[in-house]
C-alpha atoms as a PDB file:
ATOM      1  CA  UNK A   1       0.000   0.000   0.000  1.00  0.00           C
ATOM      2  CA  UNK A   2       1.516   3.465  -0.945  1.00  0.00           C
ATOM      3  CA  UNK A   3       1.656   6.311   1.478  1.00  0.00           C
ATOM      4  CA  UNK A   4      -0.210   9.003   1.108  1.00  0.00           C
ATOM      5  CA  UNK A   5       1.657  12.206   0.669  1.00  0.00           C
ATOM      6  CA  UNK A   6       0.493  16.014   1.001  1.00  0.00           C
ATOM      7  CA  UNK A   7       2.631  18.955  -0.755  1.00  0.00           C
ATOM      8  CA  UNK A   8       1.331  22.503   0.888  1.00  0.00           C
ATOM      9  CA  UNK A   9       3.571  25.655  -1.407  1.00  0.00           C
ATOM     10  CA  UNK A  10       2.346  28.792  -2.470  1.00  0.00           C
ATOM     11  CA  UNK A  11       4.885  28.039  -5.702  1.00  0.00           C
ATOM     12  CA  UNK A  12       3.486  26.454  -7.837  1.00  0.00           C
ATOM     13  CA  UNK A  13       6.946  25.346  -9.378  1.00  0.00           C
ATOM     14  CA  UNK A  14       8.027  23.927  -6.168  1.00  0.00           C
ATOM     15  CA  UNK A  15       5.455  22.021  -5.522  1.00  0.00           C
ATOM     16  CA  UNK A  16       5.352  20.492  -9.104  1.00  0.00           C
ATOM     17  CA  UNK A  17       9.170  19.430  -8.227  1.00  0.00           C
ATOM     18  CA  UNK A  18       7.998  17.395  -5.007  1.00  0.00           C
ATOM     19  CA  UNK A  19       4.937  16.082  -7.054  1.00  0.00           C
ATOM     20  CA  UNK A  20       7.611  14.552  -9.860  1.00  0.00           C
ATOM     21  CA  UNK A  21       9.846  13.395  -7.493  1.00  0.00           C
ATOM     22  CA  UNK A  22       7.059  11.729  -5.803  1.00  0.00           C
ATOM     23  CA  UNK A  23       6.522  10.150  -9.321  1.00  0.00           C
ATOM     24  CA  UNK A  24       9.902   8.084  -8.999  1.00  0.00           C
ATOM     25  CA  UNK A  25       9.128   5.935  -6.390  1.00  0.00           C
ATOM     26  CA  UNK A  26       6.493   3.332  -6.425  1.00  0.00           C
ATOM     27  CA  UNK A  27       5.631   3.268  -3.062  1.00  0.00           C
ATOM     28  CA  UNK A  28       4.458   6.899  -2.437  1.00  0.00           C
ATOM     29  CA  UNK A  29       1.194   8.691  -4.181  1.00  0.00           C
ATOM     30  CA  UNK A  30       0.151  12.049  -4.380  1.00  0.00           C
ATOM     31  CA  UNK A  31      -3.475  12.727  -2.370  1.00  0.00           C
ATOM     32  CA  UNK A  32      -3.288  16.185  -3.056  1.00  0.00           C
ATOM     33  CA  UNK A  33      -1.460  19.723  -4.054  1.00  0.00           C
ATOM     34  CA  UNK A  34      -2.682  23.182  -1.961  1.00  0.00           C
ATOM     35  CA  UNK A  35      -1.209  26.521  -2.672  1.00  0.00           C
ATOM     36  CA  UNK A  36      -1.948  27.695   1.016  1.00  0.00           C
ATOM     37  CA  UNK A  37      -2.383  25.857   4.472  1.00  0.00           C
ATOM     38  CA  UNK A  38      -6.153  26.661   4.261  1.00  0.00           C
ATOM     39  CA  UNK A  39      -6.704  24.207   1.038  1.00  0.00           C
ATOM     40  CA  UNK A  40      -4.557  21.681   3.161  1.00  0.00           C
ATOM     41  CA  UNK A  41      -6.575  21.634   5.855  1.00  0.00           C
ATOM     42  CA  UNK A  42      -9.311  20.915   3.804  1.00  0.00           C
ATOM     43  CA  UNK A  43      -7.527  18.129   1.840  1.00  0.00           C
ATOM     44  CA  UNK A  44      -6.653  16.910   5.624  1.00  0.00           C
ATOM     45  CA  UNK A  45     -10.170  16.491   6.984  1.00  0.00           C
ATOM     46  CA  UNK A  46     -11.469  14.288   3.975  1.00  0.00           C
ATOM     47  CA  UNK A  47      -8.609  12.230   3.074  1.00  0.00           C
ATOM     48  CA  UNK A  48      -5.823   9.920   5.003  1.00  0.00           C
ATOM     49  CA  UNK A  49      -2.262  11.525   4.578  1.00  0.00           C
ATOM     50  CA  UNK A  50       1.015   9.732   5.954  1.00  0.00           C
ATOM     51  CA  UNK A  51       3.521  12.166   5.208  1.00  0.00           C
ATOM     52  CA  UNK A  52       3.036  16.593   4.507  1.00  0.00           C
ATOM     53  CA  UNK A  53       5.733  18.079   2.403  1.00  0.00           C
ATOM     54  CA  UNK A  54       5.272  21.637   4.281  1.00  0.00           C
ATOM     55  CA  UNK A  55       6.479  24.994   2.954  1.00  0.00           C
ATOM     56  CA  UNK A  56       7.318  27.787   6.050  1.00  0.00           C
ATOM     57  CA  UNK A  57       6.786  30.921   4.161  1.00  0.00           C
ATOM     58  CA  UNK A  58       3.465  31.040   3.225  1.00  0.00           C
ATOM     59  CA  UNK A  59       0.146  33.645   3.189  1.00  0.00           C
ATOM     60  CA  UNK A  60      -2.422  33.773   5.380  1.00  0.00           C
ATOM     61  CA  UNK A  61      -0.590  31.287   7.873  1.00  0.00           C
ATOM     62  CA  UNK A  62       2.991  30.407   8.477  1.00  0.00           C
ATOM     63  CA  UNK A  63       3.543  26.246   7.753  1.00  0.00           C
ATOM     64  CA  UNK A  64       4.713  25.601  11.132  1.00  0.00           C
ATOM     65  CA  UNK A  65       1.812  27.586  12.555  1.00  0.00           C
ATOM     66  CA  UNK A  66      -0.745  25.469  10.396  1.00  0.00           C
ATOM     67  CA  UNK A  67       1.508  21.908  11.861  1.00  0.00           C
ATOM     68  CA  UNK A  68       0.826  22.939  15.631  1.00  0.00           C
ATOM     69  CA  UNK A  69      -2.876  23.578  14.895  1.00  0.00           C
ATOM     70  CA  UNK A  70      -2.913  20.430  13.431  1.00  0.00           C
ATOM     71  CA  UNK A  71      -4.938  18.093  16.548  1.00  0.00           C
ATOM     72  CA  UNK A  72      -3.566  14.928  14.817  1.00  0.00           C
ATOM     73  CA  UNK A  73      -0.963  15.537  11.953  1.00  0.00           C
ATOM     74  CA  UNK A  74       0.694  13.447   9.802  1.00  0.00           C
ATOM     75  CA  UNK A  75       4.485  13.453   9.250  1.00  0.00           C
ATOM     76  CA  UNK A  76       5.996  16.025   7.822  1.00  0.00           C
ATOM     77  CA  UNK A  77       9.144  17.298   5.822  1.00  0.00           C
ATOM     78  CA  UNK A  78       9.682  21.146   5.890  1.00  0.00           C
ATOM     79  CA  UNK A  79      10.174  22.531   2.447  1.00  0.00           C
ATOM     80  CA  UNK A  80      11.781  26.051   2.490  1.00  0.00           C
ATOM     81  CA  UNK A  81      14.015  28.663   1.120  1.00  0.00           C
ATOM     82  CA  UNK A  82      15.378  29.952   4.540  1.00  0.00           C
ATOM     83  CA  UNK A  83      17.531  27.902   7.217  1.00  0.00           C
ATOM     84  CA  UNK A  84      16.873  30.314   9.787  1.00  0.00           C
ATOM     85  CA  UNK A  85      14.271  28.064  11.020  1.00  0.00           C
ATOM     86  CA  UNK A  86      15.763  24.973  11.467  1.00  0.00           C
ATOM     87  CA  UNK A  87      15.550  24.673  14.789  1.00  0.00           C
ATOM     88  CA  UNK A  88      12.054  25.385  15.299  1.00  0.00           C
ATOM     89  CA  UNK A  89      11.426  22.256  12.413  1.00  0.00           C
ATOM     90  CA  UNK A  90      13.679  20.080  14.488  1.00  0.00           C
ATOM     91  CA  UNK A  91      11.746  21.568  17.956  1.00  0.00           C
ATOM     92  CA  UNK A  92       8.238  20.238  15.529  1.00  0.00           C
ATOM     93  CA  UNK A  93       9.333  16.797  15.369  1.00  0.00           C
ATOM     94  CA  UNK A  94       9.893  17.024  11.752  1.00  0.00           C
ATOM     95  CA  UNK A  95      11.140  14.279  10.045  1.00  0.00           C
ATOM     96  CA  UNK A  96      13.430  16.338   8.312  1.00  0.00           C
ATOM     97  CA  UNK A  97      14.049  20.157   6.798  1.00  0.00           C
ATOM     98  CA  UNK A  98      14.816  20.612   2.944  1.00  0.00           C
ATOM     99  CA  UNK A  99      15.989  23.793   1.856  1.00  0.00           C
ATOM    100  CA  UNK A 100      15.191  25.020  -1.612  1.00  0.00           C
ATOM    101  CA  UNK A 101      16.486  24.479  -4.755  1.00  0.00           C
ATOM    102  CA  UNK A 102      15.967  20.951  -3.724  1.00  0.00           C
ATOM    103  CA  UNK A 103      17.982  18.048  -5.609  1.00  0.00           C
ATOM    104  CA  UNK A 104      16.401  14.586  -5.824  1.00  0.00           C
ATOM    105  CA  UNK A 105      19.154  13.153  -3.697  1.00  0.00           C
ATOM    106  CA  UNK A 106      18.854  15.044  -0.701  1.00  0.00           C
ATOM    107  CA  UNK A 107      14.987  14.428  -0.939  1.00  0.00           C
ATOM    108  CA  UNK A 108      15.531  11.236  -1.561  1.00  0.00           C
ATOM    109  CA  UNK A 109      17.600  10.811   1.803  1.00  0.00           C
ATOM    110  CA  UNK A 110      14.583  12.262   4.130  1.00  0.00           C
ATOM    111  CA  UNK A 111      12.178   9.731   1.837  1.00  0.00           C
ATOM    112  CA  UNK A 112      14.251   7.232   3.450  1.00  0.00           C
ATOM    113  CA  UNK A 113      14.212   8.922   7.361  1.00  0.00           C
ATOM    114  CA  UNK A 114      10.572   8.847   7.294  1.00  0.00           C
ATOM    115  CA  UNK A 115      10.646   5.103   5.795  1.00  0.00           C
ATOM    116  CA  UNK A 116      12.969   4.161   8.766  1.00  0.00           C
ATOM    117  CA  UNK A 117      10.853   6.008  11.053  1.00  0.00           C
ATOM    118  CA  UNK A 118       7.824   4.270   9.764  1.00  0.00           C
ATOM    119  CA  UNK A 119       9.469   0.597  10.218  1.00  0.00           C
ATOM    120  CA  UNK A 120      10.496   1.716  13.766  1.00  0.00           C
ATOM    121  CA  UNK A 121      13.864   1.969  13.074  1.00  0.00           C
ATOM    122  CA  UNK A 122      14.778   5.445  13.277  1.00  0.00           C
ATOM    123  CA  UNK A 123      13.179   8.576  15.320  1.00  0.00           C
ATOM    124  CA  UNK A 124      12.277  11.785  13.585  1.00  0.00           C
ATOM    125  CA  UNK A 125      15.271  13.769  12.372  1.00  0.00           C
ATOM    126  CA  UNK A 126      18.344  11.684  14.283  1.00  0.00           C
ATOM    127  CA  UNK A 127      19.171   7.945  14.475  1.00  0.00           C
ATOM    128  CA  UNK A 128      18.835   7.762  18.317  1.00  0.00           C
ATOM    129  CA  UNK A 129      22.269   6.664  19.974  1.00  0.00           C
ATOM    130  CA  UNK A 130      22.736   3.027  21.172  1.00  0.00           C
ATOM    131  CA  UNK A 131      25.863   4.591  23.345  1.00  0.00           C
ATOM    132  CA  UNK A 132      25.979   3.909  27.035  1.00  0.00           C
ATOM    133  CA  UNK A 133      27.387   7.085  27.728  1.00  0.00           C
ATOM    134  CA  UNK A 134      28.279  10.608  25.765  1.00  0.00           C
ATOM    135  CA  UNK A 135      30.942  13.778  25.812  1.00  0.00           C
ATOM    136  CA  UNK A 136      29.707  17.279  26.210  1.00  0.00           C
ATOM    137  CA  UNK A 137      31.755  20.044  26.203  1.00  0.00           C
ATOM    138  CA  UNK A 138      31.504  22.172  29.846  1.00  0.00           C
ATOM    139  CA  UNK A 139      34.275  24.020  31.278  1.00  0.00           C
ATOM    140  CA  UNK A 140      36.740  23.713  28.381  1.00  0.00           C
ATOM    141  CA  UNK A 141      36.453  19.759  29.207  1.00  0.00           C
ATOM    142  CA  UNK A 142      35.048  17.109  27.265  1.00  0.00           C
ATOM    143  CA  UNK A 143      33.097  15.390  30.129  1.00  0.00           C
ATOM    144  CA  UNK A 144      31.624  11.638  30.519  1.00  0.00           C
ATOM    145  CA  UNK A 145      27.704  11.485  30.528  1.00  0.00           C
ATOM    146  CA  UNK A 146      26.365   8.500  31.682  1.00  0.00           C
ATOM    147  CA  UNK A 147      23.184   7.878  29.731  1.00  0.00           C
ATOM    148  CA  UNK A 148      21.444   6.118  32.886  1.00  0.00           C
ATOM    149  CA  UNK A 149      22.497   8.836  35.334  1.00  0.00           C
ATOM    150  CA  UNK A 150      20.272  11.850  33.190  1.00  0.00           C
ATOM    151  CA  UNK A 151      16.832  12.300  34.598  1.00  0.00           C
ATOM    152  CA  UNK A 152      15.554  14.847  31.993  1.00  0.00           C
ATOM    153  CA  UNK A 153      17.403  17.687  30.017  1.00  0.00           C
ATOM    154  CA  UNK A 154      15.829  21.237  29.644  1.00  0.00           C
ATOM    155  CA  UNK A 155      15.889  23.715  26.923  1.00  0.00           C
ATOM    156  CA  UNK A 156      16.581  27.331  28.089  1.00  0.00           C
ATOM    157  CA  UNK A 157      17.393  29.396  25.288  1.00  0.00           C
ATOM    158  CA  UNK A 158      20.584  28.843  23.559  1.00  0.00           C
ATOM    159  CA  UNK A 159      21.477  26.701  26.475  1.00  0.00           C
ATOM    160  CA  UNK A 160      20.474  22.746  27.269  1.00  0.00           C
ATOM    161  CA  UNK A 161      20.502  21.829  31.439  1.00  0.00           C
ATOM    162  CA  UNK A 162      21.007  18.534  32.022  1.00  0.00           C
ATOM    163  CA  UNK A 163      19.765  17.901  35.101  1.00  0.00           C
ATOM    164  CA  UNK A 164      21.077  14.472  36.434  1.00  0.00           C
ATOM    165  CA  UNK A 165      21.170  11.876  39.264  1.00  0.00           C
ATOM    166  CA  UNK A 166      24.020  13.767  41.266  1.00  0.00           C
ATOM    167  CA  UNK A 167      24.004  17.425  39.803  1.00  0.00           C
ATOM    168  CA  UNK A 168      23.170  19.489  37.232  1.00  0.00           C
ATOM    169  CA  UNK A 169      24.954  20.653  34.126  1.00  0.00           C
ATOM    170  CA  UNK A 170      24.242  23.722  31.645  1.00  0.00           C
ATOM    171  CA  UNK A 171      25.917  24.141  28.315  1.00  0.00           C
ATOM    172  CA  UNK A 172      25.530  26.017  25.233  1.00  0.00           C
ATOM    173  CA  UNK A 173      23.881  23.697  22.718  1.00  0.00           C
ATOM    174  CA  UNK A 174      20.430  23.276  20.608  1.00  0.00           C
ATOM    175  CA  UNK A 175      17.914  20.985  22.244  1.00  0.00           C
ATOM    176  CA  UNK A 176      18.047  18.902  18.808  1.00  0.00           C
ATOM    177  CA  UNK A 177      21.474  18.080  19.206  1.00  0.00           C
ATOM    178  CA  UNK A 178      21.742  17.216  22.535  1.00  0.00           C
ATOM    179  CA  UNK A 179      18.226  14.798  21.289  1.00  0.00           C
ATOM    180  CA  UNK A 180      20.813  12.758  19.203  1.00  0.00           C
ATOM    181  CA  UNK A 181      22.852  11.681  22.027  1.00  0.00           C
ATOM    182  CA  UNK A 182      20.321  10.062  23.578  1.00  0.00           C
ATOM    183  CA  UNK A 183      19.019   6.676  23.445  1.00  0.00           C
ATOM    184  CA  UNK A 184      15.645   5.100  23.078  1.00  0.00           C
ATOM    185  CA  UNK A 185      14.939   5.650  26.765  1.00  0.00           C
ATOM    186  CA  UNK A 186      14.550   9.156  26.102  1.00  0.00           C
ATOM    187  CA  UNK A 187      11.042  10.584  25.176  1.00  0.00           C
ATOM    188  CA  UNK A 188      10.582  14.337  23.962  1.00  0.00           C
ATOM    189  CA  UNK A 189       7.474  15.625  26.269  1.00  0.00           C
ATOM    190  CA  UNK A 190       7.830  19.533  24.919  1.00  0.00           C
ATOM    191  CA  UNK A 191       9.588  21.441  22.969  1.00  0.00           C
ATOM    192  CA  UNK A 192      11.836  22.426  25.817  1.00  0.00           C
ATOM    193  CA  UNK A 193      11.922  18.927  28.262  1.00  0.00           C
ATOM    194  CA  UNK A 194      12.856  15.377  27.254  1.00  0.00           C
ATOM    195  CA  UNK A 195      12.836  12.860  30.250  1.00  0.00           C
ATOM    196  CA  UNK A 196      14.440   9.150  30.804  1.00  0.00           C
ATOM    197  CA  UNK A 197      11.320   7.426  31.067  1.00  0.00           C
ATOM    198  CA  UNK A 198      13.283   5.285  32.995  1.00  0.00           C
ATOM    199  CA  UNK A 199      13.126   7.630  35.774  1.00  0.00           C
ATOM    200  CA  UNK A 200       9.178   8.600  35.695  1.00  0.00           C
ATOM    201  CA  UNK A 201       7.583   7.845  38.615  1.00  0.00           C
ATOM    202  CA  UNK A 202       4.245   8.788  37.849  1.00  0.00           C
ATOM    203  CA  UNK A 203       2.248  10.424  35.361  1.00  0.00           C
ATOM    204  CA  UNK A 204      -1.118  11.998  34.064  1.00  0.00           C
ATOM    205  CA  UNK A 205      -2.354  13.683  31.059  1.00  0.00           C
ATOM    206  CA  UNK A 206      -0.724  17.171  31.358  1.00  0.00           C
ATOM    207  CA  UNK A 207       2.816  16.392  33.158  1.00  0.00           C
ATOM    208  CA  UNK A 208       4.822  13.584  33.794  1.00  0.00           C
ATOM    209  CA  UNK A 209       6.623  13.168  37.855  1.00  0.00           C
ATOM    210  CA  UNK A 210      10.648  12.095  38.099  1.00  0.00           C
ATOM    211  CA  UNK A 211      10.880  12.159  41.896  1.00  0.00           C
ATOM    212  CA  UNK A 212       9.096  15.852  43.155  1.00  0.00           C
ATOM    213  CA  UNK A 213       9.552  17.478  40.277  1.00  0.00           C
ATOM    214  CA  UNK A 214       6.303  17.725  37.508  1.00  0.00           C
ATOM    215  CA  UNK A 215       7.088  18.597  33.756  1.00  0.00           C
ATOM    216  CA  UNK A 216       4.500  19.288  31.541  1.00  0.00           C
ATOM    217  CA  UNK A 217       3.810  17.088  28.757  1.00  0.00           C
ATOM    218  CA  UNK A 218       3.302  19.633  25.323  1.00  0.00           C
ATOM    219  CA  UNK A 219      -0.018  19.596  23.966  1.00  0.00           C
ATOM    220  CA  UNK A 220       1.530  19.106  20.172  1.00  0.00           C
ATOM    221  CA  UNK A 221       3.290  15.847  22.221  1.00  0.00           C
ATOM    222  CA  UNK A 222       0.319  14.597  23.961  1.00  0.00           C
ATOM    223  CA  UNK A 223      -0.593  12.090  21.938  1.00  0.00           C
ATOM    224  CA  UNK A 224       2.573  10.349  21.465  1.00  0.00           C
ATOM    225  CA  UNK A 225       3.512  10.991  24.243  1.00  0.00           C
ATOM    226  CA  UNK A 226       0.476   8.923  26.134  1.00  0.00           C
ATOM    227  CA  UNK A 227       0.319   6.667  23.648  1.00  0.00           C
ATOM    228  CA  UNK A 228       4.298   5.600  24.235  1.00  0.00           C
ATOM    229  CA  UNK A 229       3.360   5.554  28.193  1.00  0.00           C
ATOM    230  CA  UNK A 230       0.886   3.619  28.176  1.00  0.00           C
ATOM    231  CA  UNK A 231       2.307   0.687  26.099  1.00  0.00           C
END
């Protein structure tokens, strides 16, 4: 059965590009083409769509406004001319982020994230790290982190705080890159918190507990997030 793919660009020559690299590979099918997120959403409610091929820039409303309006959306690959907002696709759970001109290799490399992701092999956007342990750079050191010894890790700005079993450690890093360090007992909750579910010692539909302290699970997250728990 072929997925079901989306493509949502106010140009129209972009999104005939995705639409005939789409052609190329037998196993993916175009359900539909939309100038603006408002067609999309339209498209959205009437038919089933695996994977969104998601332009930032757009009228009436921004593409990763339209994603976290979305109650249930599918997976999605950020189309755009500008870099600067990488992060925030990364901080989306995007499978990946394809800046414009795009060449059929490159899109054919996130074709094959979200098929790994899809066969459980692979999380969104980084191969999650079978490592027992990591280096982070803090205090002109490259220190040790023992996987099992994080409880969660927080995003504060340009800064990540680990906050572990026997103290806590900030350093200067995006929250996505710290995110491929970590193994598969780590679960992204927010867009600022990922916990060792290893470590949760309760939970409930808005927050998860490590010890005393409550984090709040994202509403974009929820559903994952619960589902994952509850297994």
């Amino acid at each position: 059965m072929a997925y079901q793919c989306l493509i949502v660009d106010d140009e129209a020559l972009a999104r005939e590009l995705i639409a005939t690299y789409l052609e190329q590979l037998d196993d993916f099918q175009l359900a539909g083409s939309c100038p603006n997120a408002i067609e999309a959403r339209k498209v959205l409610e009437t038919s089933p769509v695996d994977l969104l091929f998601l332009d930032i820039e757009m009228p009436l409303l921004k593409g990763t406004e339209f994603l976290k309006a979305l109650a249930h959306p599918p997976k999605v690959i950020f189309t755009t001319a500008y870099r600067d907002y990488a992060i925030e696709g990364f901080d989306l759970n995007a499978v990946d982020y394809l800046v414009k001109p795009i060449e059929f290799d490159r899109f054919y490399q996130a074709i094959d994230k979200f098929k790994s992701w899809r066969s459980g092999q692979q999380a969104p956007l980084a191969q999650a790290s079978s490592l027992s342990h990591f280096y982070l750079k803090y205090n002109k050191k490259n220190i040790r982190i023992e996987q099992q010894s994080v409880l969660y890790v927080e995003s504060q700005g340009d800064y990540v705080q680990l906050h572990l079993s026997d103290r806590q450690i900030k350093v200067k890093m995006p929250l996505h890159q710290l995110e491929e360090k970590l193994d598969q007992r780590f679960l992204r909750i927010h867009r600022s918190f990922i916990v060792n579910t290893d470590k949760i010692t309760a939970f409930t539909k808005q927050d998860v507990e490590i010890g005393t302290k409550e984090i709040p699970i994202g509403q974009f997250y929820k559903e994952s997030v619960l589902d994952q728990l509850l297994r």
